[in-house]
Structures are given as C-alpha cells and as structure tokens.
N, C-alpha and C. Protein backbone atom coordinates (compact mmCIF):
# COMPACT_ATOMS: atom_id res chain seq x y z
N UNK A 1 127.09 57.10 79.92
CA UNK A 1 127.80 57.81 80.97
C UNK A 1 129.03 57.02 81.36
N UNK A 2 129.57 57.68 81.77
CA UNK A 2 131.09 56.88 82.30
C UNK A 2 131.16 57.26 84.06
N UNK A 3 132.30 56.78 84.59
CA UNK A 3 132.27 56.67 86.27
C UNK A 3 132.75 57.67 86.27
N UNK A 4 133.34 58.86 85.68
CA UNK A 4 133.48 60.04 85.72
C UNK A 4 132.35 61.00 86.31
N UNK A 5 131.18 60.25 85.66
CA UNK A 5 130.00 61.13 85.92
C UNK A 5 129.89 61.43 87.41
N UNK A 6 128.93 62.32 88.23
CA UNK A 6 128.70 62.97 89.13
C UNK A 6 127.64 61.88 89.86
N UNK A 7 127.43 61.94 91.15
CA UNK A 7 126.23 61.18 91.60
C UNK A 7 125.03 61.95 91.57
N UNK A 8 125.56 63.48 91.88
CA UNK A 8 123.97 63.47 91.86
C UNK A 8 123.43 63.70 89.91
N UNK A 9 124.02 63.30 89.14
CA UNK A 9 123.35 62.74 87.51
C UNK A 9 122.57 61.95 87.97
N UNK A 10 122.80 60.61 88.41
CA UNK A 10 122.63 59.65 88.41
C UNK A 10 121.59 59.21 89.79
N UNK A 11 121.99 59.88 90.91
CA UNK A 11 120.94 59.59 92.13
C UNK A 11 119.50 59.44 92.03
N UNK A 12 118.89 59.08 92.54
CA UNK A 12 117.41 59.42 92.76
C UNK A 12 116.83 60.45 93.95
N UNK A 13 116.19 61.45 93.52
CA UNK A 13 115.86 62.35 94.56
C UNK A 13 114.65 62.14 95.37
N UNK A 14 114.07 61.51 95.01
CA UNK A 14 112.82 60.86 96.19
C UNK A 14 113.21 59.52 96.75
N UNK A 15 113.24 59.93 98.10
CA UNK A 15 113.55 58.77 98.88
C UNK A 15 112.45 57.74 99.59
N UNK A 16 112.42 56.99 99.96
CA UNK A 16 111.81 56.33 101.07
C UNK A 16 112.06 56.93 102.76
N UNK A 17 111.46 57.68 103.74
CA UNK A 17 111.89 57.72 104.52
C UNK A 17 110.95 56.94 105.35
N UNK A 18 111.13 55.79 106.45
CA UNK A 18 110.31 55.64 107.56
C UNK A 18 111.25 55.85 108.93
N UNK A 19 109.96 55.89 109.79
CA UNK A 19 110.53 55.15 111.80
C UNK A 19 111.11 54.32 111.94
N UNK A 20 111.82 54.62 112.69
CA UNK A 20 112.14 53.16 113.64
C UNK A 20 110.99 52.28 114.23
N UNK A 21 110.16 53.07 114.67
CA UNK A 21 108.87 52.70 115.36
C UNK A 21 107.82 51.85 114.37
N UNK A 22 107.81 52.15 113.02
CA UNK A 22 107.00 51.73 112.37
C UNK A 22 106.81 50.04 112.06
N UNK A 23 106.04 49.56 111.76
CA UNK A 23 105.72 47.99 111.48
C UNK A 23 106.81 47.69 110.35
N UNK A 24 107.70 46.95 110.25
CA UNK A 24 108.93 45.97 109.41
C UNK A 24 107.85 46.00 108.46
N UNK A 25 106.60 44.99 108.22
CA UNK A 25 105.48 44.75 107.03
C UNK A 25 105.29 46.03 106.28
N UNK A 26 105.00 46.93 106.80
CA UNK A 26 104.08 48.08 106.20
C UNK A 26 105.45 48.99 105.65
N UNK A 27 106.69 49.14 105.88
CA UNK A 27 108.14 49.84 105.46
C UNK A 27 108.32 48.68 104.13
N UNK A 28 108.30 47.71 104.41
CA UNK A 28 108.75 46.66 103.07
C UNK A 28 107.44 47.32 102.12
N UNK A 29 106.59 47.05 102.61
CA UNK A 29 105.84 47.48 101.44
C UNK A 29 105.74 48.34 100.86
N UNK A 30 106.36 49.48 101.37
CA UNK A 30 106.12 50.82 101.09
C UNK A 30 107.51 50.74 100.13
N UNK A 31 108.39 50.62 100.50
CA UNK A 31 110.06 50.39 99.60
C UNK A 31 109.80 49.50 98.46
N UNK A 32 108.46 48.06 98.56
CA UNK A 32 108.46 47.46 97.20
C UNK A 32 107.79 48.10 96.45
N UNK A 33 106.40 49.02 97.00
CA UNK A 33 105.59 49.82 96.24
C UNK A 33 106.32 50.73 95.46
N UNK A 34 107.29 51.36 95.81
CA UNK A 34 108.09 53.00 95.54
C UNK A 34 109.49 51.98 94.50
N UNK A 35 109.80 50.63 94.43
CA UNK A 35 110.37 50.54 93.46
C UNK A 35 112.37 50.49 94.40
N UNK A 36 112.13 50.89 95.22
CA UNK A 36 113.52 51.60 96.09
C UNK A 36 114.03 50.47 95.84
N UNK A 37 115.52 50.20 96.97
CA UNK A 37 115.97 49.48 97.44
C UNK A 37 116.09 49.38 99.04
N UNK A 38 115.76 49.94 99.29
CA UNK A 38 115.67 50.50 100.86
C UNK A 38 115.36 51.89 101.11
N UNK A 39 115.10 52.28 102.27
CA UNK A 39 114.56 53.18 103.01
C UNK A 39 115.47 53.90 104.15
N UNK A 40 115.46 54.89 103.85
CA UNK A 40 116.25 56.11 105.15
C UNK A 40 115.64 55.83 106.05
N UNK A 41 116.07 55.71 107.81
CA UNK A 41 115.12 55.59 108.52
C UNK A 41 115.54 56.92 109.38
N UNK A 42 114.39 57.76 110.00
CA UNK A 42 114.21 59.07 110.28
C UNK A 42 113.85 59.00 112.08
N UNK A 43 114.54 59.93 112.32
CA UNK A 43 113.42 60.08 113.82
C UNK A 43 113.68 61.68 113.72
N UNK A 44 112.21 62.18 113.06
CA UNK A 44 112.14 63.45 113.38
C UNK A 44 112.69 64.09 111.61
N UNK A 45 113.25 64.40 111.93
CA UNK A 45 113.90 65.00 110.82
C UNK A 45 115.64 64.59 110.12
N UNK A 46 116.25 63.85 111.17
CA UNK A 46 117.58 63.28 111.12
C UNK A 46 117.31 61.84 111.23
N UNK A 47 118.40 61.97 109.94
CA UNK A 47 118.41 60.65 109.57
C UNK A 47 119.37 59.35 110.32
N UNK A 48 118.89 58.31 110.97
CA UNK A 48 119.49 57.61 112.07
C UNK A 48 120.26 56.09 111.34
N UNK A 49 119.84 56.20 110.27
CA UNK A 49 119.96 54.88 109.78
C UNK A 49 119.21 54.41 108.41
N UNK A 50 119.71 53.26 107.89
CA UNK A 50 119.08 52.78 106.66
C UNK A 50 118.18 50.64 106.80
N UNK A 51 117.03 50.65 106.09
CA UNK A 51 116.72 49.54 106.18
C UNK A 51 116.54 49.01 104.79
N UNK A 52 117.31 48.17 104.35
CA UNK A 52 117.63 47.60 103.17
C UNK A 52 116.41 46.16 102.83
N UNK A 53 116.47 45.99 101.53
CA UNK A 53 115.66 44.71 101.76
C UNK A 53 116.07 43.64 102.20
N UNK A 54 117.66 43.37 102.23
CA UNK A 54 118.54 42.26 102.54
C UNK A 54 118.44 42.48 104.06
N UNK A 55 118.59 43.84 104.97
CA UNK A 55 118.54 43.61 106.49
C UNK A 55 117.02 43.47 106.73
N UNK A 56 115.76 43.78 105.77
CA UNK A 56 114.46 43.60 106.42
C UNK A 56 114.24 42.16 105.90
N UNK A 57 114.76 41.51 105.52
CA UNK A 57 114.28 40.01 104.88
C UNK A 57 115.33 39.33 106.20
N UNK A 58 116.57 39.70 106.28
CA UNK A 58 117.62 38.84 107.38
C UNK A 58 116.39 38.50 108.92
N UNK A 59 116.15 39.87 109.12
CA UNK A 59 115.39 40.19 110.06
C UNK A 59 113.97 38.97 110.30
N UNK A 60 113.45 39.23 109.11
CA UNK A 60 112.35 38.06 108.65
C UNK A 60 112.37 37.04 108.97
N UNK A 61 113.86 36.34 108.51
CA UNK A 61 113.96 34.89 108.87
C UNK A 61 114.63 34.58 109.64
N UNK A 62 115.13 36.09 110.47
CA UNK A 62 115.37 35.36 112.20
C UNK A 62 114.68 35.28 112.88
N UNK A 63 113.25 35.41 112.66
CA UNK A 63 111.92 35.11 113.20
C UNK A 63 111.68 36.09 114.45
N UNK A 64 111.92 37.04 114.32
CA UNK A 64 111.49 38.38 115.11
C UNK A 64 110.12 38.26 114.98
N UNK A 65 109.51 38.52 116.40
CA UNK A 65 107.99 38.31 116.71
C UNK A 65 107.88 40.18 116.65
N UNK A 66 106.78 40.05 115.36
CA UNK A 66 106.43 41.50 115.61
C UNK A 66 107.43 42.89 115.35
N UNK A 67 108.48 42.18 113.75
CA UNK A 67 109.26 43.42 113.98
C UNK A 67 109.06 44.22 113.46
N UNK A 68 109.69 45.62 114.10
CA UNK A 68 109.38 47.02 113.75
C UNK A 68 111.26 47.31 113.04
N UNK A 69 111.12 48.72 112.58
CA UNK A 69 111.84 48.86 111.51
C UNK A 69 113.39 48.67 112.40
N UNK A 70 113.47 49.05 113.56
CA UNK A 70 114.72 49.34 114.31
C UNK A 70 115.34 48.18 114.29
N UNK A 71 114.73 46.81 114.22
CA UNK A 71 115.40 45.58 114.32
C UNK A 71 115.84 45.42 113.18
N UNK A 72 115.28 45.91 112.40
CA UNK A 72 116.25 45.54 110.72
C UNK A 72 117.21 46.30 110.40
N UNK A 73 117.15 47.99 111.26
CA UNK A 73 118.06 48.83 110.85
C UNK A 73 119.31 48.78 110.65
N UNK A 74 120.03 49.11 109.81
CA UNK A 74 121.57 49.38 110.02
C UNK A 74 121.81 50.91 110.39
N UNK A 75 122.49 50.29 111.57
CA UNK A 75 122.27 51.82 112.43
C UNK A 75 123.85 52.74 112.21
N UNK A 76 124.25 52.95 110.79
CA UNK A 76 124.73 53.94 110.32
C UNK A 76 124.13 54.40 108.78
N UNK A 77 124.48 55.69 108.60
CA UNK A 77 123.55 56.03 107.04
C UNK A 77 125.10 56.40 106.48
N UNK A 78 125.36 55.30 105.53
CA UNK A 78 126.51 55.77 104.75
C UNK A 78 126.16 56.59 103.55
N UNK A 79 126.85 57.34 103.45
CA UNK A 79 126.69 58.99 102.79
C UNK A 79 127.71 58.73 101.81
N UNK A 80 127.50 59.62 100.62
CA UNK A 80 128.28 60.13 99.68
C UNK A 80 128.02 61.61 99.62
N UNK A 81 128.90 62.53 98.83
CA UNK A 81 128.49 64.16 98.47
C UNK A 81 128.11 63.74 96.93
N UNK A 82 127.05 64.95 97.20
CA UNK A 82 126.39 64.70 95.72
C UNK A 82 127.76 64.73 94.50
N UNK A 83 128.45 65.65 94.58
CA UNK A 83 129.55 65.79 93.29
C UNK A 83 130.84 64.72 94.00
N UNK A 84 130.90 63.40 94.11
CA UNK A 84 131.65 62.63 94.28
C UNK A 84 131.01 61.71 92.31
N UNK A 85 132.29 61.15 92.06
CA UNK A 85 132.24 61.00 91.15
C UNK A 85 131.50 59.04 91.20
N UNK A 86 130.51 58.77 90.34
CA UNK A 86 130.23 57.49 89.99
C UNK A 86 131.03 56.32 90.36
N UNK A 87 132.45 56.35 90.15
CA UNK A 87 133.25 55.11 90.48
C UNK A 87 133.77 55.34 91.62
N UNK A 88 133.43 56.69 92.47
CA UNK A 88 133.79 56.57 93.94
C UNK A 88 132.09 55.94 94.42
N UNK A 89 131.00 56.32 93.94
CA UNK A 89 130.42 55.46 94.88
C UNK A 89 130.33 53.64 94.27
N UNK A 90 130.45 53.73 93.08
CA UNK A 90 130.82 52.35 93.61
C UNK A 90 132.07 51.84 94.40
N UNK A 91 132.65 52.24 94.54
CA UNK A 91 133.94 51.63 95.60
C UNK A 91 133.12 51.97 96.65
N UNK A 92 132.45 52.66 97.26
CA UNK A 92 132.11 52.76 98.71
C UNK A 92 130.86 51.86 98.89
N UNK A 93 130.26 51.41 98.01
CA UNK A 93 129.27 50.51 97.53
C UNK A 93 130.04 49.06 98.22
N UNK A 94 130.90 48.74 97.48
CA UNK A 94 131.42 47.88 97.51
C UNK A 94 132.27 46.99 98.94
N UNK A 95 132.80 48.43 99.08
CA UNK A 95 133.60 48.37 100.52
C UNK A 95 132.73 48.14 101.59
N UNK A 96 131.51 48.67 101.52
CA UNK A 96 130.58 48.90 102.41
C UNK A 96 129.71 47.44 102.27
N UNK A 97 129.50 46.73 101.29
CA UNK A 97 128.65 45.68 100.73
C UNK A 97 127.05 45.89 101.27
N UNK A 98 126.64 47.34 100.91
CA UNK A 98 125.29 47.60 100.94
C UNK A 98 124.75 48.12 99.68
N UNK A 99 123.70 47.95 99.62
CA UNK A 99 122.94 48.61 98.12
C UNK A 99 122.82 49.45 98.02
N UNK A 100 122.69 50.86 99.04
CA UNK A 100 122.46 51.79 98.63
C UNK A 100 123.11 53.32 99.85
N UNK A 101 123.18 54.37 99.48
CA UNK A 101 124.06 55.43 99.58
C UNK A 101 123.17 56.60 100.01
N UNK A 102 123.02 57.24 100.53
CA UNK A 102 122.62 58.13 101.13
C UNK A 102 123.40 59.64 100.50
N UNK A 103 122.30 60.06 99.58
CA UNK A 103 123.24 61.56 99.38
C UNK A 103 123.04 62.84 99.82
N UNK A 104 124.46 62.89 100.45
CA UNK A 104 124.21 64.56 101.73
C UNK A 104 124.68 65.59 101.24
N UNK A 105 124.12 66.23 101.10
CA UNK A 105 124.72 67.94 100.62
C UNK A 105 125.33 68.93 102.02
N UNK A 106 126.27 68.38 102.79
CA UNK A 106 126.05 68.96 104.33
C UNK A 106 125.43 68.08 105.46
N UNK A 107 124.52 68.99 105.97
CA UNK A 107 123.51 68.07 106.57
C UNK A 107 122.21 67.38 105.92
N UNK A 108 122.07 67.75 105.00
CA UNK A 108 120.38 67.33 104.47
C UNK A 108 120.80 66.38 103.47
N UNK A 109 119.88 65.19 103.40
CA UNK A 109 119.92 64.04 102.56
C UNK A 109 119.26 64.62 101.28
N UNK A 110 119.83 64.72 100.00
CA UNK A 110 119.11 65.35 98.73
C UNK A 110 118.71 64.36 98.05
N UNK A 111 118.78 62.98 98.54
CA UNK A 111 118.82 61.57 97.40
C UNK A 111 119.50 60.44 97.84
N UNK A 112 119.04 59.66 97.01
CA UNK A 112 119.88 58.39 97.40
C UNK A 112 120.42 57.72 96.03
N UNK A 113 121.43 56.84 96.30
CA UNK A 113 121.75 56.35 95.26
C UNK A 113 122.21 54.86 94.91
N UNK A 114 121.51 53.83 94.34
CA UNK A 114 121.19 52.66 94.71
C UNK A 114 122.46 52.27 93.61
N UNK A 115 122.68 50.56 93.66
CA UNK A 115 123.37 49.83 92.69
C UNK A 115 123.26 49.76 91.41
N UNK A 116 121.99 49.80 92.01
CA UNK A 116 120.93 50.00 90.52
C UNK A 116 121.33 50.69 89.56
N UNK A 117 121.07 52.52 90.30
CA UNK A 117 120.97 53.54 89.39
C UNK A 117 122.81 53.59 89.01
N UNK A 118 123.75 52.89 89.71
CA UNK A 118 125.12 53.24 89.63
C UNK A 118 125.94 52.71 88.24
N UNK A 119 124.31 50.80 87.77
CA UNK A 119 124.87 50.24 86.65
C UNK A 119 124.12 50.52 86.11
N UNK A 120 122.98 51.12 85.87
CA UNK A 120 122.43 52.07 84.59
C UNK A 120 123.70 52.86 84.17
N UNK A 121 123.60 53.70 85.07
CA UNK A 121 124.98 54.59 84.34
C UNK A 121 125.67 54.55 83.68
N UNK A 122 126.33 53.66 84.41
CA UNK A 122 127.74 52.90 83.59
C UNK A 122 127.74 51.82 82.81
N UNK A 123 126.47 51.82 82.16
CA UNK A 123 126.05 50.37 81.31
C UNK A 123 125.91 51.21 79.53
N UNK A 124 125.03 52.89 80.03
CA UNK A 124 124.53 53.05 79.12
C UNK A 124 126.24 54.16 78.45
N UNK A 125 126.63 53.75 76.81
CA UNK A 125 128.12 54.54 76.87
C UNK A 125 127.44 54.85 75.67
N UNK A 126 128.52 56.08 74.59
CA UNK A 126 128.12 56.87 73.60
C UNK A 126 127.88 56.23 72.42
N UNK A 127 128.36 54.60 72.31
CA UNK A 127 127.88 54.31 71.22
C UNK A 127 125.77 53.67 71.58
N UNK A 128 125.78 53.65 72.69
CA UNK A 128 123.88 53.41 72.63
C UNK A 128 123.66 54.55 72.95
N UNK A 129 123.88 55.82 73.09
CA UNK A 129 123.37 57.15 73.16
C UNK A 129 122.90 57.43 71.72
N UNK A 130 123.96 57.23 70.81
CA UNK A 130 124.32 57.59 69.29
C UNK A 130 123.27 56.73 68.80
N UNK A 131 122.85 54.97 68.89
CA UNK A 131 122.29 54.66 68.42
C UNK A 131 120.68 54.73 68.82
N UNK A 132 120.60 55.02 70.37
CA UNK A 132 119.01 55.66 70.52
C UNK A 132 118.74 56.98 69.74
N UNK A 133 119.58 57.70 69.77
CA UNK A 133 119.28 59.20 68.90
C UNK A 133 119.09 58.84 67.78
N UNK A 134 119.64 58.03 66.67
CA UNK A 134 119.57 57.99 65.47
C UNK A 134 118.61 56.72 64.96
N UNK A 135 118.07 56.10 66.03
CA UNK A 135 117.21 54.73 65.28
C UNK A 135 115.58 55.50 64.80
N UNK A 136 115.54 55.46 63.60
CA UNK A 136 114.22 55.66 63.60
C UNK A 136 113.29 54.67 62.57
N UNK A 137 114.27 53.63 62.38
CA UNK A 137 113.60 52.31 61.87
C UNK A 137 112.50 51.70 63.00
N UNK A 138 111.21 51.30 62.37
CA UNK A 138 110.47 50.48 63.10
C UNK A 138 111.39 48.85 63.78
N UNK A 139 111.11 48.54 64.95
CA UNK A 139 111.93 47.99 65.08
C UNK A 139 111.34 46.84 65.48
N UNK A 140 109.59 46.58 64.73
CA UNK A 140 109.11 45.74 64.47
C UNK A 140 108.76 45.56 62.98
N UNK A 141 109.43 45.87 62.39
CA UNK A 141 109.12 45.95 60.89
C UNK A 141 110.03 44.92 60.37
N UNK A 142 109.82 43.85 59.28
CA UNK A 142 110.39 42.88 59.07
C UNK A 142 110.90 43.31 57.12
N UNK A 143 111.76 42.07 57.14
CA UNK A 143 112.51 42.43 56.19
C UNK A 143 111.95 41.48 55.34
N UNK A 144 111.00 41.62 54.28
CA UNK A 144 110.39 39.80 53.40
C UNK A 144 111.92 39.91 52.57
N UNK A 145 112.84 40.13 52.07
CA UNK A 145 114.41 40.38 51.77
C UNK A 145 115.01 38.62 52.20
N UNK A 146 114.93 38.88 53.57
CA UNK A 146 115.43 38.27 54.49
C UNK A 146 114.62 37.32 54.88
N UNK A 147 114.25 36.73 55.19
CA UNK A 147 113.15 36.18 55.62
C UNK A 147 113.21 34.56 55.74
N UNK A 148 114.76 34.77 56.93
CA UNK A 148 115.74 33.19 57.21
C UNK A 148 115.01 32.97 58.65
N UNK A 149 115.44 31.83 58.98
CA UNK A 149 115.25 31.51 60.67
C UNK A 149 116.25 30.63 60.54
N UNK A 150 116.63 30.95 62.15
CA UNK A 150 117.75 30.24 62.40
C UNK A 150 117.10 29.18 64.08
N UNK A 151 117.57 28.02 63.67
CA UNK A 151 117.62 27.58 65.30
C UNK A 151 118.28 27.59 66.36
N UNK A 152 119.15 29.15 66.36
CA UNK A 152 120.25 29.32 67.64
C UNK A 152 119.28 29.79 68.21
N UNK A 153 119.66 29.92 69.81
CA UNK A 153 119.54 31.13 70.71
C UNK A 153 120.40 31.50 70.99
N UNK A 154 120.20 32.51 72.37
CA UNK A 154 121.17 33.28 73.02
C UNK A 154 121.68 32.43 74.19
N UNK A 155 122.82 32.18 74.48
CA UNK A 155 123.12 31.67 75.97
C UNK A 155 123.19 33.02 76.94
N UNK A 156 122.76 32.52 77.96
CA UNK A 156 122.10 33.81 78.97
C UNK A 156 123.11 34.10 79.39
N UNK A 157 124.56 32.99 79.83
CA UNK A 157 125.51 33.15 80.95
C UNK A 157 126.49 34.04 79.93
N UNK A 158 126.93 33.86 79.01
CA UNK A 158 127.94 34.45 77.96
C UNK A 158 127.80 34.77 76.59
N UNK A 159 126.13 34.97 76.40
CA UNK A 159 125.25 35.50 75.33
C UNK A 159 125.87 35.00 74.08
N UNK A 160 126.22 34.00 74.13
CA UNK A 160 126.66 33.84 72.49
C UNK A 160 125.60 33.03 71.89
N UNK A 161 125.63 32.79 70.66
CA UNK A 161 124.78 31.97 69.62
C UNK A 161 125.31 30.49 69.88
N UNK A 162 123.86 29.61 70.09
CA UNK A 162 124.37 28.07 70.11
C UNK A 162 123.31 27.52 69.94
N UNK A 163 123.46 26.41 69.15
CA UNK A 163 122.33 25.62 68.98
C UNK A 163 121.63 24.06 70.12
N UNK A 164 122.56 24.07 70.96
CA UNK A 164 122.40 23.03 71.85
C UNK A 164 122.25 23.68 73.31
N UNK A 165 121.31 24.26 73.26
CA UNK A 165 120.97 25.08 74.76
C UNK A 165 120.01 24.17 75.57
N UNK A 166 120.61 23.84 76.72
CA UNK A 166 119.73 23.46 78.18
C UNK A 166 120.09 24.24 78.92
N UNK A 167 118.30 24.11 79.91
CA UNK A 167 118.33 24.20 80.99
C UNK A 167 119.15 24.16 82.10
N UNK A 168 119.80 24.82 83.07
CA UNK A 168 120.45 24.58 83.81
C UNK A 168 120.77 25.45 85.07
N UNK A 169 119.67 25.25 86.10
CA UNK A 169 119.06 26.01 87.40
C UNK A 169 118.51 27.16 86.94
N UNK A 170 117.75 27.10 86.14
CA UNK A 170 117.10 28.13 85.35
C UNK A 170 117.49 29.22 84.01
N UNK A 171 118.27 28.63 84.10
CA UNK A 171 119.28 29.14 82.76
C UNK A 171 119.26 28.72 81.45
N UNK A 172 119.09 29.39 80.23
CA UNK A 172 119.30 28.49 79.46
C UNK A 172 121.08 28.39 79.06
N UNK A 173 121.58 27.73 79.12
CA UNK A 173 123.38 27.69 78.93
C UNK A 173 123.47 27.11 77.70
N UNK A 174 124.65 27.17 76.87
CA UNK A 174 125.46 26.61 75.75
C UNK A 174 126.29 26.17 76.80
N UNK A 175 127.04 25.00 75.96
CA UNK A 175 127.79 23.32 76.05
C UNK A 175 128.57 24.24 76.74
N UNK A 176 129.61 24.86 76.64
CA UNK A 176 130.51 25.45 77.36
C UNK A 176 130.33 25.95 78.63
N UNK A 177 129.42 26.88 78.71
CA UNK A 177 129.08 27.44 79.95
C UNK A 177 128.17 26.08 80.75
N UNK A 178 127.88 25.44 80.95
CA UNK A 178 127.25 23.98 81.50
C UNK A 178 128.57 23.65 81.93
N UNK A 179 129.44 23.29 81.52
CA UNK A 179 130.76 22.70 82.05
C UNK A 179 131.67 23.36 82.40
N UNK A 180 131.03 25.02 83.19
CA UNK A 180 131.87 25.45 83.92
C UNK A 180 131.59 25.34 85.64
C-alpha cells in the first residue's frame, strides 16, 4: 500500500472502549489483552477522551494512589475521517505525538487507527504483494546444490552482512554502526 491509501483500508474497527470511572489496572489490561494501543474512553455513549499506554504507564509512575482511567486520560479524542488519506494521518500522528487516532464518520467513532496499523501499510509495497502471491517454494526446503555456510550475520541497526558483530545495549551491531 502506499500513503495514498484511505484510513479506513487500513484502521481497525474494534476498539477498546472504557470509563473514566473504571480501575487504571483492569483498562491496561484489557488494551494489553485486545493487542490495542490504547483505549477510547466513553461516558455513556460519547466519546470524552483517549488513554494510551504511554499516558497509563506516565500515570503509574507518578504514583497515583488508586488510579482510575480519568487520571491517565487525555482529555481530547483526536479524530481523523475515515477517507483521509494514510500520509495525512501520519502527519496528524506526528504533529499530535500520540499513537493512535480515533476514526469518525460524523459523529460515531467507526475505528481507530494506531502507528502500528499506519507502518504496516506503508511497509507492505507491490513488489512483496507480487512476491507473497507468487512464492510457492517451500521455504523450508533446502538446497543439498548449495549447501555453504557462511559466518556473517545480519547487523540489526543497518542490516548489512558482517562478520565482527557485538553486542551493544542489546543489539547485535557491525564495526560501523558501534562507532556511531
């Protein structure tokens, strides 16, 4: 897909909704269970706000005795229209520096649409479309043809082939990327 694409392609239509009222613990869990990134927060049927994992974790370690969802809230729900195009919500993504988007058709929230689902999108382009459609080689099937080893890996930071890979804050890096 390209940033041309539409949001609602790309949105997710089941949301997380909780209270304000509800327990901070039992909303995190429910948003890590469901996979989200955050949660619409509702009173009633209108939507008042969003609780992210970054404002329910901030919340966490400002040592709120007993918090409920309202203390973590960000008490605006930034919206996109479903037919706004992919690289407008990332710019509003961005501008906004929240994870995730609220999508309104009008008044009613039809979806949401996370960072996540915004670099799936724009990760997956027509030449891995072309090559998922057309692979039908086992792609555990080995070649006795071939049948070299090499002692490179991958460097994680700039994926190239190198044979002198360390550690480095959990990374494995090539010589180059270490000495940046």
């Amino acid at each position: 897909m390209s940033t041309n694409a539409t949001v609602r392609e790309v949105m997710t239509q089941d949301y997380v909704g909780v209270s304000e009222s509800d327990t901070l613990a039992e909303s995190v869990d429910v948003v890590l269970d469901s996979d989200a990134d955050g949660a619409i927060v509702l009173r009633g049927q209108d939507p008042i706000g969003i609780v992210t994992k970054s404002s329910a974790l901030r919340t966490l370690i400002d040592g709120v005795d007993a918090p409920v969802v309202a203390d973590a809230m960000i008490d605006r729900v930034p919206t996109i229209d479903p037919e706004s195009t992919v690289g407008a919500a990332i710019d509003e993504l961005s501008a906004k520096t929240i994870s995730m988007l609220a999508v309104s058709d009008g008044d009613e929230i039809v979806g949401v649409v996370s960072t996540r689902d915004l670099l799936a999108a724009v990760s997956i382009g027509p030449a891995d479309e072309v090559q998922r459609e057309t692979a039908t080689e086992d792609p555990y099937a080995r070649d006795e043809a071939t049948e070299e080893y090499s002692d490179q890996s991958v460097c994680e930071a700039c994926g190239s082939l190198a044979h002198d890979l360390a550690v480095v804050n959990g990374q494995l890096l090539c010589a180059d990327c270490r000495s940046v």
